[in-house]
N, C-alpha and C. Protein backbone atom coordinates (compact mmCIF):
# COMPACT_ATOMS: atom_id res chain seq x y z
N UNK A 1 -39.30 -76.02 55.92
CA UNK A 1 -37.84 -76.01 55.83
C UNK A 1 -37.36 -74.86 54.96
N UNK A 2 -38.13 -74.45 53.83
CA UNK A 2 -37.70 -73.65 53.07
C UNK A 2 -37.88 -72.28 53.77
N UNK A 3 -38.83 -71.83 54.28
CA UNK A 3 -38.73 -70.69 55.04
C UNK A 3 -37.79 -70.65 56.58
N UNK A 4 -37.46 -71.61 56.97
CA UNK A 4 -36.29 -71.86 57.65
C UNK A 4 -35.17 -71.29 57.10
N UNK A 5 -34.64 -71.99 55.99
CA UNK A 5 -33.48 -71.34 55.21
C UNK A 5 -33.30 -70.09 54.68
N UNK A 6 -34.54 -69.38 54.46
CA UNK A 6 -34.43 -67.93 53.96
C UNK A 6 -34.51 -67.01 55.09
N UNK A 7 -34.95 -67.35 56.38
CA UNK A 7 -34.68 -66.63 57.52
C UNK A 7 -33.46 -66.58 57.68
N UNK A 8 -32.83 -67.78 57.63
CA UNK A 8 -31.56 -67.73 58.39
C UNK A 8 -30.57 -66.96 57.07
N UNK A 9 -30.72 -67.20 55.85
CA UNK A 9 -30.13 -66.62 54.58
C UNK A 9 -30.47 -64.92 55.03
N UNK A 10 -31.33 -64.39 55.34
CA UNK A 10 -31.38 -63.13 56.00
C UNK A 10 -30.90 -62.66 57.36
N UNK A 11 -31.08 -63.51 58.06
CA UNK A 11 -30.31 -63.24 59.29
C UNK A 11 -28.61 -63.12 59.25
N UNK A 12 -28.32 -64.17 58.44
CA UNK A 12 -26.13 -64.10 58.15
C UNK A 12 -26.25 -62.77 56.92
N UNK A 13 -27.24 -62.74 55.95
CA UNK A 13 -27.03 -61.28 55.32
C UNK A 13 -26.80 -59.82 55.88
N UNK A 14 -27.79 -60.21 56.97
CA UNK A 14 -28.03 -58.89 57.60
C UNK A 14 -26.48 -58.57 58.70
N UNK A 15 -26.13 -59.60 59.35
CA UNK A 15 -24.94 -59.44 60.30
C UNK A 15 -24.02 -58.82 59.38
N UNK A 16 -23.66 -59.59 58.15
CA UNK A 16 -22.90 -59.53 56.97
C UNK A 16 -22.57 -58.19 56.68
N UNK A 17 -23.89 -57.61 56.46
CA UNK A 17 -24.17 -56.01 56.21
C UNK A 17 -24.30 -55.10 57.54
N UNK A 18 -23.91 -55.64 58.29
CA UNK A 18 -24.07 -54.89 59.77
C UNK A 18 -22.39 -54.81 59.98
N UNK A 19 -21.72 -55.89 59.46
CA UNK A 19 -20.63 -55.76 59.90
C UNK A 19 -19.50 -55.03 59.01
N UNK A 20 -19.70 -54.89 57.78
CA UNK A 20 -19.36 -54.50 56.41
C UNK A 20 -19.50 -52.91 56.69
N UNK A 21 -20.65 -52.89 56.83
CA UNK A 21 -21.26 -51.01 57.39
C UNK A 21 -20.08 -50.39 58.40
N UNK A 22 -19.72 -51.09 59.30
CA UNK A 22 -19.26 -50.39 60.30
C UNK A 22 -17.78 -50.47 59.96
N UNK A 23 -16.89 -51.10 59.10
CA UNK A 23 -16.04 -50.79 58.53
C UNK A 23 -16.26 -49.90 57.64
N UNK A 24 -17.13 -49.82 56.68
CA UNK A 24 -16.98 -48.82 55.92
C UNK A 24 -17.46 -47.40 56.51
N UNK A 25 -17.95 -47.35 57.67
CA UNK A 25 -18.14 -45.95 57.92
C UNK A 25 -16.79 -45.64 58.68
N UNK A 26 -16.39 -46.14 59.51
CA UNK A 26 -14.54 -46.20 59.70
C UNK A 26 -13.87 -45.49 58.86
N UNK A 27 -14.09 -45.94 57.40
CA UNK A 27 -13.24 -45.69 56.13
C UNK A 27 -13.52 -44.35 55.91
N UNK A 28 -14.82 -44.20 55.57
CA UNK A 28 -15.42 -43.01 54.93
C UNK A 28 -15.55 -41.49 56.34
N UNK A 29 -15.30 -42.23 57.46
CA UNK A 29 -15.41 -40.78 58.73
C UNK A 29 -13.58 -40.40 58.18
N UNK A 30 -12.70 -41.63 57.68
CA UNK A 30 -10.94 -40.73 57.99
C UNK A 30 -11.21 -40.09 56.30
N UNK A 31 -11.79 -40.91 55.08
CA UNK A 31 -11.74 -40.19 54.57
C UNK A 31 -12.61 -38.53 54.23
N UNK A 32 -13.01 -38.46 54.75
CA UNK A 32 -13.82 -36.98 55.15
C UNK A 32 -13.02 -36.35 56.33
N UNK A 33 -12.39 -36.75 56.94
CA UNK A 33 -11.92 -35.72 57.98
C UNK A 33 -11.05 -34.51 57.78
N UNK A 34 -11.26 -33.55 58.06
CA UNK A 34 -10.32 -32.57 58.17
C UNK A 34 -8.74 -32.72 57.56
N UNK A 35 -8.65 -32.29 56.39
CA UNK A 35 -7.05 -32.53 56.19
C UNK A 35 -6.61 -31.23 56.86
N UNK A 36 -6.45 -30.07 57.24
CA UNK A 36 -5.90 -29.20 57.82
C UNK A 36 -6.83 -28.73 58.95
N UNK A 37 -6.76 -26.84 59.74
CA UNK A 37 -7.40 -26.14 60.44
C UNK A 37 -6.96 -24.62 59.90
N UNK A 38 -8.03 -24.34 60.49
CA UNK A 38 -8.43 -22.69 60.16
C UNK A 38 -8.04 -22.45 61.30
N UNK A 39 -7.19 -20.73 61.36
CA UNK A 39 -7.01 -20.38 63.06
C UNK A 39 -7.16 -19.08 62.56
N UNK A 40 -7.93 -18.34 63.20
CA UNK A 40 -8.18 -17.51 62.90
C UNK A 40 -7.30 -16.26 63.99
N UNK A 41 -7.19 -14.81 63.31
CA UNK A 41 -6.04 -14.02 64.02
C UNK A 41 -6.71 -14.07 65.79
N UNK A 42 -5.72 -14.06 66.19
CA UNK A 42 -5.99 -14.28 67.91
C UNK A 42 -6.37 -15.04 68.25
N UNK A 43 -6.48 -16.37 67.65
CA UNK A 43 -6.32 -17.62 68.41
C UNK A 43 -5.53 -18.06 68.18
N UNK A 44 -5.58 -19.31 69.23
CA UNK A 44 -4.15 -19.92 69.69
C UNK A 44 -3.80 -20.79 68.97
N UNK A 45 -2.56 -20.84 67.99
CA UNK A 45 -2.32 -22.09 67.30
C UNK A 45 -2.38 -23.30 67.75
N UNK A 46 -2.36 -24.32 67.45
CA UNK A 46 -2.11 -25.71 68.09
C UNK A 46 -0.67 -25.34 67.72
N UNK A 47 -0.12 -26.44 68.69
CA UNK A 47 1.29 -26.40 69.37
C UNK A 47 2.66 -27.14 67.90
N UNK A 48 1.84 -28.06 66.63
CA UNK A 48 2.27 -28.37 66.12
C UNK A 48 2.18 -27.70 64.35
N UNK A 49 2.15 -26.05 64.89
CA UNK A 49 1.39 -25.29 63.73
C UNK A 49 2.55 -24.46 63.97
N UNK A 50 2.94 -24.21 65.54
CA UNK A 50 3.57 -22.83 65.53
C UNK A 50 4.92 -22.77 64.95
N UNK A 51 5.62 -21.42 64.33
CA UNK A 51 6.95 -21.57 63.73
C UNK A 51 7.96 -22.07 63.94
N UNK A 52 8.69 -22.20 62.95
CA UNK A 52 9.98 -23.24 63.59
C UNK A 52 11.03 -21.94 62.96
N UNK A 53 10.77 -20.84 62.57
CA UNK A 53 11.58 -19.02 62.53
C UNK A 53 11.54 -19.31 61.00
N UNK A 54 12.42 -18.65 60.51
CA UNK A 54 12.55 -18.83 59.34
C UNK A 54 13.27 -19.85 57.92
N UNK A 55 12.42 -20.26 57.26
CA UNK A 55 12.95 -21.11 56.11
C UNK A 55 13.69 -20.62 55.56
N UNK A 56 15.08 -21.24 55.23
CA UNK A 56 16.33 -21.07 54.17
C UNK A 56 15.72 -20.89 52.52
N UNK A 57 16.67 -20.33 52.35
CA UNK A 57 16.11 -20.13 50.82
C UNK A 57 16.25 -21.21 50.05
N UNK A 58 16.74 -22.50 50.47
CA UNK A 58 16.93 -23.75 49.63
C UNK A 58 15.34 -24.39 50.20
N UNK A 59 15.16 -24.41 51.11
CA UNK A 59 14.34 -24.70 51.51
C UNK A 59 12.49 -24.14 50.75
N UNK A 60 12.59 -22.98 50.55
CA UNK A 60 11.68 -22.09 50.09
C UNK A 60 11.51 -22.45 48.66
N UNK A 61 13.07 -22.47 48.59
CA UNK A 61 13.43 -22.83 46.51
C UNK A 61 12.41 -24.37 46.26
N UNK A 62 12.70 -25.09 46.92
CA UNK A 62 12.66 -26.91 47.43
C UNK A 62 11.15 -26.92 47.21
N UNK A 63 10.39 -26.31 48.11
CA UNK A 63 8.94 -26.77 48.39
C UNK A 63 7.80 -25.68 47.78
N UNK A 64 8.42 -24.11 47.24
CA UNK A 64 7.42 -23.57 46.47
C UNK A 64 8.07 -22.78 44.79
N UNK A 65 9.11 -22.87 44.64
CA UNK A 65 9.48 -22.18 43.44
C UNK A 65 10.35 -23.47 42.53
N UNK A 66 10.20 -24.68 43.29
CA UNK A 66 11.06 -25.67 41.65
C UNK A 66 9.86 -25.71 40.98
N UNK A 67 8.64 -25.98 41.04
CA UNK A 67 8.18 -26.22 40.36
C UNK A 67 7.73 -25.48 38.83
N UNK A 68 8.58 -24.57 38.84
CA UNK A 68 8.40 -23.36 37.63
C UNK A 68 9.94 -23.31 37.72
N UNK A 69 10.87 -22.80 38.70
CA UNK A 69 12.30 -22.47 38.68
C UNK A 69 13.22 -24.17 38.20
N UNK A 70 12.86 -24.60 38.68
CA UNK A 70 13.12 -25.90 38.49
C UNK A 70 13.41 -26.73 37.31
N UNK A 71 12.16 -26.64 36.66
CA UNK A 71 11.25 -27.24 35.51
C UNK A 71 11.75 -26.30 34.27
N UNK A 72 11.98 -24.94 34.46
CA UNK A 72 11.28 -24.10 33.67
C UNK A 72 10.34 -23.56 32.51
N UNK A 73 9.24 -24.42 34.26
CA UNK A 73 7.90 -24.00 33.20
C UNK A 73 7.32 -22.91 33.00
N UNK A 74 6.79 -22.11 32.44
CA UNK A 74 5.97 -20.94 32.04
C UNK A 74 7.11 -19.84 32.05
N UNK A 75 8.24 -20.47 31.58
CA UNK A 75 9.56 -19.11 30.89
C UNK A 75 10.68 -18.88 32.36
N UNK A 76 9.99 -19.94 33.40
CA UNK A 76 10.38 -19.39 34.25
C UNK A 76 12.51 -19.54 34.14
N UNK A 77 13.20 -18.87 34.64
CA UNK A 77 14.96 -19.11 34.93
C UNK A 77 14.70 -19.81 35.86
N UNK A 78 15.93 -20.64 35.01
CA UNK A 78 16.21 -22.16 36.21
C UNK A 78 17.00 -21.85 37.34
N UNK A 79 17.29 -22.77 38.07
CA UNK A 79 18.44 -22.52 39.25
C UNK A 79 19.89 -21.54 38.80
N UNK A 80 20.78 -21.06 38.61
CA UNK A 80 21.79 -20.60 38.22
C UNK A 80 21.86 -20.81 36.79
N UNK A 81 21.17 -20.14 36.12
CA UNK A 81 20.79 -20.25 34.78
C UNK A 81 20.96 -19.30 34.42
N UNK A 82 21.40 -18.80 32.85
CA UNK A 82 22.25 -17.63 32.58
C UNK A 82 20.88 -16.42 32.55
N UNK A 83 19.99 -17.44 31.81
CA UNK A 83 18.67 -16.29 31.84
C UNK A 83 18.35 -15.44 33.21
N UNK A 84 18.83 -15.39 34.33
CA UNK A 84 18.81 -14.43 35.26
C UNK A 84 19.72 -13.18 35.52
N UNK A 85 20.64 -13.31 34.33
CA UNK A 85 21.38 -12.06 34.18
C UNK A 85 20.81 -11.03 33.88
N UNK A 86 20.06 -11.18 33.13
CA UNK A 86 19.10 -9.77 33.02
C UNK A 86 18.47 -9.53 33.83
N UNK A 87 17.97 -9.85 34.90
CA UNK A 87 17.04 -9.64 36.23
C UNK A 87 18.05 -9.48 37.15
N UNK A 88 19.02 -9.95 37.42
CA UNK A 88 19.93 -9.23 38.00
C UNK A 88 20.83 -8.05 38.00
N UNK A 89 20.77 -7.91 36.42
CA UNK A 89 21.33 -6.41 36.50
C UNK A 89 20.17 -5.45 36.38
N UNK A 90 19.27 -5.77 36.87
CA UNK A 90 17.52 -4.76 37.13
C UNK A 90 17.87 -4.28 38.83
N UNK A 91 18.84 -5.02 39.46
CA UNK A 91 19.19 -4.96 40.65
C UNK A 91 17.97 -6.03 41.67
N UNK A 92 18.39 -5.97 42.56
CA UNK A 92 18.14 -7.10 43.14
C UNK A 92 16.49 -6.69 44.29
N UNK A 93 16.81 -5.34 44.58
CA UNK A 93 15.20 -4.53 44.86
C UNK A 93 14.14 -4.52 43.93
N UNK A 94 14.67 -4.78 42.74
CA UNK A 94 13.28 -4.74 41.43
C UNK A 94 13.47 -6.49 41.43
N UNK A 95 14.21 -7.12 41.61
CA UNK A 95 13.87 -8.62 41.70
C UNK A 95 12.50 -8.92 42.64
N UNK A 96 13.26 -8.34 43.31
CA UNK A 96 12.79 -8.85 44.93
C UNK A 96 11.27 -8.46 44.72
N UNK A 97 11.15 -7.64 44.58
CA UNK A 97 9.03 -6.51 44.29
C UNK A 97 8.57 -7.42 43.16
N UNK A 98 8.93 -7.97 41.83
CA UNK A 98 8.89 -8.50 41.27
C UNK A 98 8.12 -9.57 41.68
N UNK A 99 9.03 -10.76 42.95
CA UNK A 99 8.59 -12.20 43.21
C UNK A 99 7.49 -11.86 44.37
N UNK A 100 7.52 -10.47 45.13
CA UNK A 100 6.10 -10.17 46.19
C UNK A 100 5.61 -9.85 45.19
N UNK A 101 5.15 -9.49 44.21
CA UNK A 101 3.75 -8.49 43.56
C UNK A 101 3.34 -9.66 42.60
N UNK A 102 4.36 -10.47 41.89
CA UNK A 102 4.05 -11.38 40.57
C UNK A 102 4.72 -10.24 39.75
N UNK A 103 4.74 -11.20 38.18
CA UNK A 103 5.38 -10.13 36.93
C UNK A 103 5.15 -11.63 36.01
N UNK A 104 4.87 -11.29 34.78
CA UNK A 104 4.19 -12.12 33.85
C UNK A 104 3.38 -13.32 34.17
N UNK A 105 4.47 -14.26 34.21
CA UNK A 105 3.49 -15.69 34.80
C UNK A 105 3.41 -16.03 35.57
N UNK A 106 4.55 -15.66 36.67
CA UNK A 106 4.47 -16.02 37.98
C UNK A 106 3.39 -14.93 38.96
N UNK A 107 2.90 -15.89 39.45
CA UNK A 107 1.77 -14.70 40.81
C UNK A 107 2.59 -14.03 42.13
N UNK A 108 2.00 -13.40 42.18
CA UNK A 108 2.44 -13.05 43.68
C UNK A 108 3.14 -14.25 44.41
N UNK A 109 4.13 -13.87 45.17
CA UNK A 109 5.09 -14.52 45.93
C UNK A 109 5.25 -16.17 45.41
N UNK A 110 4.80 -15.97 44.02
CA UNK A 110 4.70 -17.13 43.54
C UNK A 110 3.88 -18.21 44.15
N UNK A 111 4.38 -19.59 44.24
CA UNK A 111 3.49 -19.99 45.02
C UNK A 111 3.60 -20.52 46.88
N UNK A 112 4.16 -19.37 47.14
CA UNK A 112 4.55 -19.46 48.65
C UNK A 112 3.65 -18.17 48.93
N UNK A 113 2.36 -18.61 49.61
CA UNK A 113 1.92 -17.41 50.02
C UNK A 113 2.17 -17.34 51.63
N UNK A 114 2.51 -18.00 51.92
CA UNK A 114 2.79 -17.97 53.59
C UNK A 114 4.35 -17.76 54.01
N UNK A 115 5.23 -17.38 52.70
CA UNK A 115 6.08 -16.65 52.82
C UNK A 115 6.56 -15.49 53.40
N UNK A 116 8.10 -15.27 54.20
CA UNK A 116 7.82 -13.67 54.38
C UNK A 116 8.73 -13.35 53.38
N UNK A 117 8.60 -11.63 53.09
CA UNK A 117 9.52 -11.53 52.68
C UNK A 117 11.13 -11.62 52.12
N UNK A 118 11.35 -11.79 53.92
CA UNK A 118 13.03 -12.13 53.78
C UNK A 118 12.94 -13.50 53.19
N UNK A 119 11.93 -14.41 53.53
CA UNK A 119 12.20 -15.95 52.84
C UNK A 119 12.34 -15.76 51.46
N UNK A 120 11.32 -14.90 51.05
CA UNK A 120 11.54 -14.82 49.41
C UNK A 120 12.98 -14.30 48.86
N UNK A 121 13.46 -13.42 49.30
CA UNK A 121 14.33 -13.01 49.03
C UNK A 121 15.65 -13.81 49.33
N UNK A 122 15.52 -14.55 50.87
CA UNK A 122 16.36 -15.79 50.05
C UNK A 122 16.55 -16.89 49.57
N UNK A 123 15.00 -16.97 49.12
CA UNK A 123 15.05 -17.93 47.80
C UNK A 123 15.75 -17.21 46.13
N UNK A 124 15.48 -16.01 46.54
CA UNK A 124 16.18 -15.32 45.02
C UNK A 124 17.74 -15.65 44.95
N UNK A 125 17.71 -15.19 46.05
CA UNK A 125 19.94 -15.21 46.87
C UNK A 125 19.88 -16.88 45.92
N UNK A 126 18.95 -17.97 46.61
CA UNK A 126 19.49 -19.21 46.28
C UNK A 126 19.48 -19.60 44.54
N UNK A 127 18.35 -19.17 43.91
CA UNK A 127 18.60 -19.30 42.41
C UNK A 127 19.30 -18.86 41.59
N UNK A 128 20.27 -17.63 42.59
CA UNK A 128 20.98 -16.85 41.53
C UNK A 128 22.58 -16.97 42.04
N UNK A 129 22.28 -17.95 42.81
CA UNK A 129 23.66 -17.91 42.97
C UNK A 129 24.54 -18.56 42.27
N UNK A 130 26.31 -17.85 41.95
CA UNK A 130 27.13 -18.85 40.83
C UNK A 130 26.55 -17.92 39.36
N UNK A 131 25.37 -17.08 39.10
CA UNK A 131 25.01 -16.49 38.04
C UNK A 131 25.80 -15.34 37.41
């Protein structure tokens, strides 16, 4: 009887762990999957990659420059903040080379590297406006 019971105590273990497994590999294949894709030049984007033209400068401001313009962390001028008077009377072409190249703490295009130009520039239009 006793080896009766430890068969069967292994047999409901083993389903137990057969069935446990295959949820957790479920779990562990979404968490490993691909959070993005690589496309490399001349191939074809997937259809939910390709542009939607160009981002507004509130938009640009919104998702890569509050977090320093915003905040003003690392010295950065806030939204219509007086501290951009001096960068504005540098004129608005030495702004502009400024937020493509980086200049003290901020990096290059800050942190929008998939920025174009004109986006950057009117994200500048948007922080300085009212200044």
């Amino acid at each position: 009887m006793n080896k009766i019971t430890i068969a069967l105590a292994l047999l409901l273990t083993t389903f137990g762990i057969h069935a446990s497994s295959e949820a957790d590999k479920d779990a562990l294949a979404k968490r490993l999957s691909p959070v993005g894709q690589v496309y490399v030049a001349g191939a074809v984007a997937a259809a939910d990659t390709a542009a939607s033209g160009p981002r507004s400068g509130e938009k640009v401001y919104q998702t890569a420059c509050f977090a320093c313009h915003g905040t003003g962390a690392l010295d950065a001028p806030k939204k219509g903040d007086a501290a951009w008077k001096t960068r504005i009377d540098q004129g608005f072409d030495v702004m502009l080379k400024h937020a493509i190249e980086g200049i003290r703490n901020m990096p290059a295009r800050g942190t929008c590297a998939d920025c174009s130009d004109d986006e950057i520039a009117a994200a500048i239009k948007f922080m300085t406006e009212g200044v």
